[in-house]
Protein backbone atom coordinates (compact mmCIF):
# COMPACT_ATOMS: atom_id res chain seq x y z
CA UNK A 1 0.00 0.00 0.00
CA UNK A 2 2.71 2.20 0.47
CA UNK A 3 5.28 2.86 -1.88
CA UNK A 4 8.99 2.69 -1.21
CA UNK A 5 10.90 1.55 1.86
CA UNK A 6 9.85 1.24 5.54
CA UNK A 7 10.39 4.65 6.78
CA UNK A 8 11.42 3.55 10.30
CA UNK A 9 13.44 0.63 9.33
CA UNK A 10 15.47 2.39 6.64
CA UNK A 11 16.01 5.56 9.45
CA UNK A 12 17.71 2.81 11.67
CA UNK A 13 20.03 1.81 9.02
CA UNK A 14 20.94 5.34 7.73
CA UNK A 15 21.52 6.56 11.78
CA UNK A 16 24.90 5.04 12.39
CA UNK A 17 26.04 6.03 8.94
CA UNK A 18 25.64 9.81 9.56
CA UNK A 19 26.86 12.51 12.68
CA UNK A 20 24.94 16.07 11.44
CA UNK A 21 22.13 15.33 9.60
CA UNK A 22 18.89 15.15 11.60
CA UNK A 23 16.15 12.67 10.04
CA UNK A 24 12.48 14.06 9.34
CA UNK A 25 10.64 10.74 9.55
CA UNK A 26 7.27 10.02 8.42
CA UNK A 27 4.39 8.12 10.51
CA UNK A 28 0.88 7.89 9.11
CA UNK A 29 -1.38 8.05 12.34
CA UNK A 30 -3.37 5.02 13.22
CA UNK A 31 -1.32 2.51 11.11
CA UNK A 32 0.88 1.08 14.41
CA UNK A 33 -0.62 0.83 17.74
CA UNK A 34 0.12 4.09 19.66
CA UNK A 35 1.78 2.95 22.73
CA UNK A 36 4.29 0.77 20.75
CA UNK A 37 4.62 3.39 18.04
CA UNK A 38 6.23 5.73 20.99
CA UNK A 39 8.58 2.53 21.83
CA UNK A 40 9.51 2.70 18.28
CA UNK A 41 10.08 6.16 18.09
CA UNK A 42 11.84 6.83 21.25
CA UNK A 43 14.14 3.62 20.47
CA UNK A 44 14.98 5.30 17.22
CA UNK A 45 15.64 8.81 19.14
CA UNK A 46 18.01 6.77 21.12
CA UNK A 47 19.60 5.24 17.85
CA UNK A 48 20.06 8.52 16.82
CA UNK A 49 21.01 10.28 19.74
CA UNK A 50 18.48 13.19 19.65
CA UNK A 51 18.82 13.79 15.71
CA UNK A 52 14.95 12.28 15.24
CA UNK A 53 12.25 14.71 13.95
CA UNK A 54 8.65 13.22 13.00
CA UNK A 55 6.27 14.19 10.49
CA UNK A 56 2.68 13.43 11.42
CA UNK A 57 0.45 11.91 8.23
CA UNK A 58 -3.35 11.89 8.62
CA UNK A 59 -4.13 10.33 5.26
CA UNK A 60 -6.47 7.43 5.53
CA UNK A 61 -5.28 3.41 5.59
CA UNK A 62 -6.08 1.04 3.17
CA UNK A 63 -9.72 -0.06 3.02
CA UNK A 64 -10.79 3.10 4.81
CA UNK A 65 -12.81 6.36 3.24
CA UNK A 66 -13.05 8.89 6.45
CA UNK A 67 -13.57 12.56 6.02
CA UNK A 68 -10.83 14.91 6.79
CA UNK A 69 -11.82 15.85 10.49
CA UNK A 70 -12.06 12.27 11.61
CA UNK A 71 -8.14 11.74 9.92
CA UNK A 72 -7.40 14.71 12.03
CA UNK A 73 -9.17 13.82 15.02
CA UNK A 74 -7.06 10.19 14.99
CA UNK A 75 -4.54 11.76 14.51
CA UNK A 76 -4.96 14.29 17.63
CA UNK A 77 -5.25 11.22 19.74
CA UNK A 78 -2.13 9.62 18.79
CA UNK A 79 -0.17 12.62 19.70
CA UNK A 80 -1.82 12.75 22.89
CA UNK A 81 -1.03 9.18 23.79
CA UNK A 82 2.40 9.93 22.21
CA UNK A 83 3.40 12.78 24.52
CA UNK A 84 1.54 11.04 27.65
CA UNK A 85 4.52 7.94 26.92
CA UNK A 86 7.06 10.02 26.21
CA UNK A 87 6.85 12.36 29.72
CA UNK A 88 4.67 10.38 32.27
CA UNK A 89 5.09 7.12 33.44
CA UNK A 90 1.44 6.28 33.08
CA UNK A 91 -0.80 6.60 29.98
CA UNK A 92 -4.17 7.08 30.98
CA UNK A 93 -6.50 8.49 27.47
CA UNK A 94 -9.88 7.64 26.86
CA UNK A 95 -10.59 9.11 23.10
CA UNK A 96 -12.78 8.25 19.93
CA UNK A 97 -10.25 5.88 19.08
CA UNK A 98 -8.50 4.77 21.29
CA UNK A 99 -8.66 3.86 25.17
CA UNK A 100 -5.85 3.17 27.18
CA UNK A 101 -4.84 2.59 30.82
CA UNK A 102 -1.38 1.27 31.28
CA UNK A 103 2.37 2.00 32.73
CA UNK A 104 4.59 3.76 29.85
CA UNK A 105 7.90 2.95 31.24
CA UNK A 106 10.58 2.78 30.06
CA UNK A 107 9.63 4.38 26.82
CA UNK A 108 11.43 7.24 27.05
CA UNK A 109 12.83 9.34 24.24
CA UNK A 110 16.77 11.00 24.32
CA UNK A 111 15.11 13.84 23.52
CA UNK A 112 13.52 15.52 26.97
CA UNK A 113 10.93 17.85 27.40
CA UNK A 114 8.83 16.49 25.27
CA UNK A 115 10.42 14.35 22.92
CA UNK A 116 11.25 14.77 19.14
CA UNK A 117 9.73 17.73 17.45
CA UNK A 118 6.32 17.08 15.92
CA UNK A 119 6.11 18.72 12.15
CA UNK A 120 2.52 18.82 10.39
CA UNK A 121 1.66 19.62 6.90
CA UNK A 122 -2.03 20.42 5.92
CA UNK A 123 -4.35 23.43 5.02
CA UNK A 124 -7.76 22.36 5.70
CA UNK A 125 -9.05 23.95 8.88
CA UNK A 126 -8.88 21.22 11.00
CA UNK A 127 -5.22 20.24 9.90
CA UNK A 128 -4.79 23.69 10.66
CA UNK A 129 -5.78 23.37 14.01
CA UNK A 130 -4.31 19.93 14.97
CA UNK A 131 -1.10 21.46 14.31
CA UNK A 132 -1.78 24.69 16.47
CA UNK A 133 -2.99 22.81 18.79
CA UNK A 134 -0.32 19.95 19.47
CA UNK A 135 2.98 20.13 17.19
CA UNK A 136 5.81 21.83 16.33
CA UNK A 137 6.76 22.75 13.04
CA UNK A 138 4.44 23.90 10.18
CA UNK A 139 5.91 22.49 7.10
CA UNK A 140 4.65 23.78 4.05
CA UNK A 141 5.13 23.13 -0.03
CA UNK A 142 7.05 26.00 -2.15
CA UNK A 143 4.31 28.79 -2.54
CA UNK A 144 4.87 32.50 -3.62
CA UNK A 145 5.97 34.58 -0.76
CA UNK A 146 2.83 36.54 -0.72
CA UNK A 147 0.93 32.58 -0.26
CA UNK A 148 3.91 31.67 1.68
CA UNK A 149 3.09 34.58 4.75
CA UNK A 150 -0.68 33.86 4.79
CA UNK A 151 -0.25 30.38 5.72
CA UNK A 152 2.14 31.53 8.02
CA UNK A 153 0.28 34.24 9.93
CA UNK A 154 -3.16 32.13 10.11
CA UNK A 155 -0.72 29.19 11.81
CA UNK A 156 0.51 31.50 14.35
CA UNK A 157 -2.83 33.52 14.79
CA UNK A 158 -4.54 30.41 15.09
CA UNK A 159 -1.63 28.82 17.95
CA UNK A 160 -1.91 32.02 19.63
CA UNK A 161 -5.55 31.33 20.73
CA UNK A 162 -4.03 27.56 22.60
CA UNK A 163 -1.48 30.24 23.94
CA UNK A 164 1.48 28.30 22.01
CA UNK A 165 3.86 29.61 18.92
CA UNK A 166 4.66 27.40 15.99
CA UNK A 167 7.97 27.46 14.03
CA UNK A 168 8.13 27.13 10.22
CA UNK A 169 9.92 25.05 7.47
CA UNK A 170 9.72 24.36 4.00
CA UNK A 171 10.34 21.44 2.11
CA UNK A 172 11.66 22.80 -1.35
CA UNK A 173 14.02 21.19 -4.28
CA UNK A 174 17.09 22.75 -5.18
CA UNK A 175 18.87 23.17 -8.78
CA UNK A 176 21.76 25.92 -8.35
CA UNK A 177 24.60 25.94 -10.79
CA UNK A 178 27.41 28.60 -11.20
CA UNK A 179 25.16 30.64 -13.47
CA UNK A 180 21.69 31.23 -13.36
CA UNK A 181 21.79 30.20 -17.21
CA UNK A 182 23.34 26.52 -16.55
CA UNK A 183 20.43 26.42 -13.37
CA UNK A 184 17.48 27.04 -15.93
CA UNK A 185 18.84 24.66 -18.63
CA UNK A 186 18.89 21.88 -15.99
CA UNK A 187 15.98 22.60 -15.15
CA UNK A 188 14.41 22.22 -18.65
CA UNK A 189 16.60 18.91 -19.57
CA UNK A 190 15.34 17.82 -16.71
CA UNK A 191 11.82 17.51 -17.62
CA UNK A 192 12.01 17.78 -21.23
CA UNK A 193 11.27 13.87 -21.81
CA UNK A 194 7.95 14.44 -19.47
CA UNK A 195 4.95 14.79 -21.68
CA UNK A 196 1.29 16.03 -20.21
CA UNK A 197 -0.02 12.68 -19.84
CA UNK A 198 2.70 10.87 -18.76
CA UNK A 199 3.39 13.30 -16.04
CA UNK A 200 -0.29 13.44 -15.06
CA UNK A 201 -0.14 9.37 -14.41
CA UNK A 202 3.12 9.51 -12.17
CA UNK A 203 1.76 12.34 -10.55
CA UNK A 204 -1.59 10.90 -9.99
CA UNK A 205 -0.26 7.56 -8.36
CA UNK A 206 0.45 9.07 -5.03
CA UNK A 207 -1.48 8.54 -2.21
CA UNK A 208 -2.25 12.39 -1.02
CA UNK A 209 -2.72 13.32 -5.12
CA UNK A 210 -6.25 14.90 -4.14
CA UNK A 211 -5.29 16.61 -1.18
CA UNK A 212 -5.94 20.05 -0.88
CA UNK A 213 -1.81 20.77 -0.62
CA UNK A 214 -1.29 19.02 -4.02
CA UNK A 215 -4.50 21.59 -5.27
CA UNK A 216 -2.66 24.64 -4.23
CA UNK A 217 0.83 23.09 -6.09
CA UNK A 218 -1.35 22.94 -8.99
CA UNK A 219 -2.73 26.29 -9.08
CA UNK A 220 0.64 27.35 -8.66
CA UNK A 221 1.67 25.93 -11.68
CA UNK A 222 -1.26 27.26 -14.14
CA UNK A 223 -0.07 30.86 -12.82
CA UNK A 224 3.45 30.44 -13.71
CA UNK A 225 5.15 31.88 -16.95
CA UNK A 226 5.75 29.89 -20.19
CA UNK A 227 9.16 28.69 -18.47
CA UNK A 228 7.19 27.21 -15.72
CA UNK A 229 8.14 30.44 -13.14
CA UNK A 230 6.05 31.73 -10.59
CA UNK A 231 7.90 34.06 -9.19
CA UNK A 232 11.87 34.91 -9.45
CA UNK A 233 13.57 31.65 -9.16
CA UNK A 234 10.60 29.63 -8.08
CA UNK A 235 10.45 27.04 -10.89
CA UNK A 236 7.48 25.21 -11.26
CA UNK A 237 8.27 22.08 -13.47
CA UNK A 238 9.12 19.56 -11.15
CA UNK A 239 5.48 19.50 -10.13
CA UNK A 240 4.41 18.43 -13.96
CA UNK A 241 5.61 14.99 -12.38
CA UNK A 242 5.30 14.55 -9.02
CA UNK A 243 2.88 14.77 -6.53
CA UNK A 244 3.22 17.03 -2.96
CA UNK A 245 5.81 19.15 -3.11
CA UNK A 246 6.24 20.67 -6.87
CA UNK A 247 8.29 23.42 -7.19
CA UNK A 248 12.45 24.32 -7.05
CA UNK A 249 14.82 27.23 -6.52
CA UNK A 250 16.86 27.60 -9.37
CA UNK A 251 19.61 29.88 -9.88
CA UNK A 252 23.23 30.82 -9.05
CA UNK A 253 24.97 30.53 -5.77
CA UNK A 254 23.77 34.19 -4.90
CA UNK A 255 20.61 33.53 -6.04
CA UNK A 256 19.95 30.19 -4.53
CA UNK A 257 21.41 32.04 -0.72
CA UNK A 258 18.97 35.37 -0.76
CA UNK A 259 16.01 33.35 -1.74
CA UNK A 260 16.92 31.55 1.39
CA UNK A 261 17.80 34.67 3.40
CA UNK A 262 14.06 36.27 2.41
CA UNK A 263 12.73 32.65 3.74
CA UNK A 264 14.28 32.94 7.06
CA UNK A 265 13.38 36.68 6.99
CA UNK A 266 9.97 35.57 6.93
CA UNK A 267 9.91 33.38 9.50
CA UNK A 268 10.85 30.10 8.47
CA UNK A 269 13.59 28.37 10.28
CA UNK A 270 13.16 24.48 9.50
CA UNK A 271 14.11 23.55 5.98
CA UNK A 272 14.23 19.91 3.79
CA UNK A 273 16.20 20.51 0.64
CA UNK A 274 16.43 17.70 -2.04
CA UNK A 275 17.14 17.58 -5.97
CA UNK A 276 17.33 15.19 -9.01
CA UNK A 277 19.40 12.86 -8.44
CA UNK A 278 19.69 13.39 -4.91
CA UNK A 279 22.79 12.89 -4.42
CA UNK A 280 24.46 14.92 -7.04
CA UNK A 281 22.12 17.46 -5.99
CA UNK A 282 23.28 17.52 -2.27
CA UNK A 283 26.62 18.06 -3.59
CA UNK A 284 26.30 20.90 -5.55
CA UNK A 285 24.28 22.28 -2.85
CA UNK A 286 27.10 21.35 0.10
CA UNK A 287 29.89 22.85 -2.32
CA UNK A 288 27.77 26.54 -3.79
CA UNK A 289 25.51 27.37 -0.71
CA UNK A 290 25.50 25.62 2.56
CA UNK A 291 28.89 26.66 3.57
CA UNK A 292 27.05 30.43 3.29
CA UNK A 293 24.91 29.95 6.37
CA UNK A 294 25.04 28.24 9.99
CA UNK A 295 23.54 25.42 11.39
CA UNK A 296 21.61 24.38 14.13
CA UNK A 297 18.88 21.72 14.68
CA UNK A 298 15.60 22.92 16.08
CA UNK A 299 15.83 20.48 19.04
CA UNK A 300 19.36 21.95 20.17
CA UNK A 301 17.18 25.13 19.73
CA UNK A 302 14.67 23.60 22.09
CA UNK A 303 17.05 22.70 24.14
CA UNK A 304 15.96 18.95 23.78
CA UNK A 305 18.59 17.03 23.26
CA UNK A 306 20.42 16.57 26.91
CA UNK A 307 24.47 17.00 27.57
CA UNK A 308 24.18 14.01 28.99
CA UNK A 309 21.63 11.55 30.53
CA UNK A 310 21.36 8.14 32.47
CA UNK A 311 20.24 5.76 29.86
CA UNK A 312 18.46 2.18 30.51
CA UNK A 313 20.20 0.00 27.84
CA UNK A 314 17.65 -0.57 24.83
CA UNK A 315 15.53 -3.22 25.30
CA UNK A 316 15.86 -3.63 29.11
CA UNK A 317 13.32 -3.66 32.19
CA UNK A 318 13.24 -1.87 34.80
C-alpha cells in the first residue's frame, strides 16, 4: 500500500552512517498501535542520539474512506497518547479511538521535554488546528511569498488562541549551478522527456494526489510563466511529475542564498532541501551554498537534546 521503503526501518540503518544530519521521519497516524509506536520512536531517538524529527500523516489506511476531520481527530489522539509515553510514566486516554490505561515505562525518548519535534503539513481547517494545537513545526510546499506569509500568519494567529507559537519550514528542491543560465537549462533537460499525460499518471499515483496541498501546487503551476516560473527563481516544473511538493529554486549561488535569506526573513527556520538525483544534488548544494549559512537543529534550539543523561540500555526492564 505504500510505496517505497519502511520509513522507520530504513532511518535505523541510515543513523549510524551519519553525525549532522537530523532525520524528518514520516508516521501515518493510526497505522501502528500508539503505545508501541512511541517505543519505536523513542528507540529510534536513542539510535540517533536526539537527531529524530517526526512528520505526522493523517491520510487514511487502506480499506478506509473517512472525512478529513475524523483523519485529524485520529490523529490528535495519537499525539496525545504519544506525549503522555514520552513524559509520564502512566498513559491514561480515553478518546474516539483509542482507550488506554497502562504504565509507559521505560519508553522514554533521548530527547527531553517532550520528545522529538512534531512537524505537520495540511491546510484544511482542521489540519490547521491539529497542528496549532499539538505540534511543532508547520511544514509547508514552495508557494509564492505573498501565499507563503498567509499560511504563516493564520498558523501562528490560530496557535496564539491555545497560547502556544509554531515554528516554520519548508520542504523545497534545489537546482543551483554557477550561473543562473546553466540552473534554468537543468531545469528544462530535466523535464524535457515528461509529456502532459505521462506526467499526469506519475503524478496521480500518489497517495495524497487529491489533497488540498497538491490543489494549491497545482494552481501554482497554471499561474506560472511559459518557463514554468512563478515568481523569481521559483520554478514550477518539477510538479508536472510529481505529486506534494512541486516546485524548485533555481539559480546561481547568490541567487539560490537570498532566496533563502528572504525565507528565514519571513519566518521560516526548518528547511528539507532535495534535488534530481539526490545525491548529485546535495553536492552541488554542500559545495555553492550551505557553507554560506550556519547550522543548528531545532531540538538543540529547544534545548531537547540533553548534555548528557542516564540511559536504561535498549531493550531492558526496569
Amino acid at each position: 500500500y505504500q510505496v517505497g521503503q519502511d520509513t522507520f526501518g530504513f532511518a535505523a540503518a541510515v543513523a549510524p552512517q551519519t553525525q549532522n544530519i537530523s532525520l524528518l521521519v514520516a508516521t501515518r497516524c493510526g497505522e501502528v498501535h500508539p503505545p508501541m509506536l512511541a517505543r519505536s520512536i523513542a528507540t529510534l531517538d536513542h539510535i540517533l542520539q536526539g537527531r529524530l524529527t517526526i512528520n505526522i500523516i493523517s491520510s487514511n489506511l487502506p480499506g478506509e474512506d473517512l472525512d478529513s476531520a475524523s483523519r485529524y481527530a485520529r490523529s490528535s489522539e495519537v499525539i496525545q497518547i504519544l506525549q503522555q509515553a514520552w513524559t509520564q510514566d502512566f498513559i491514561d486516554f480515553q478518546g474516539a479511538f483509542y482507550k488506554f490505561k497502562l504504565p509507559s515505562l521505560p519508553v522514554k525518548p533521548y530527547q527531553q521535554n517532550g520528545g522529538p519535534l512534531l512537524y505537520f503539513g495540511g491546510y484544511s481547517p482542521p489540519g490547521v488546528d491539529l497542528c496549532a494545537r499539538y505540534c511543532d513545526v508547520y511544514l509547508m510546499w514552495p508557494e509564492t511569498e505573498e501565499r507563503l506569509g498567509e499560511l504563516m500568519q493564520t498558523m501562528s494567529d490560530k496557535a496564539a488562541g491555545y497560547g502556544r507559537k509554531v515554528d516554520f519550514g519548508l520542504r523545497i528542491h534545489v537546482i543551483v549551478r554557477e550561473t543562473e543560465a546553466e540552473a534554468r537549462a537543468y531545469a528544462r533537460q530535466l523535464m524535457q522527456d515528461i509529456d502532459k499525460d505521462k506526467g499526469d499518471e506519475i503524478r496521480n499515483r500518489a497517495l495524497d494526489a487529491q489533497s488540498l496541498g497538491v490543489a494549491r501546487q497545482s494552481q501554482m503551476r497554471d499561474n506560472s510563466d511559459d518557463e514554468g516560473f512563478v515568481e523569481d527563481h521559483l520554478w514550477t516544473g518539477i510538479g508536472r511529475a510529481r505529486s506534494g511538493c512541486g516546485a524548485a529554486l533555481v539559480g546561481d549561488p547568490d541567487q539560490i542564498a537570498r532566496k533563502i535569506e528572504r525565507y528565514m526573513k519571513m519566518g521560516i527556520r526548518a528547511f528539507i532541501f532535495s534535488g534530481y538525483p539526490h545525491q548529485e544534488e546535495a553536492q552541488l548544494f554542500a559545495q555553492y551554498v550551505l557553507p554560506r549559512f550556519q547550522n543548528i537543529s531545532l531540538a538543540q534550539h529547544y534545548q531537547r537534546i540533553p548534555t548528557s543523561i542516564p540511559m536504561t540500555p535498549l531493550g531492558a526492564a526496569k
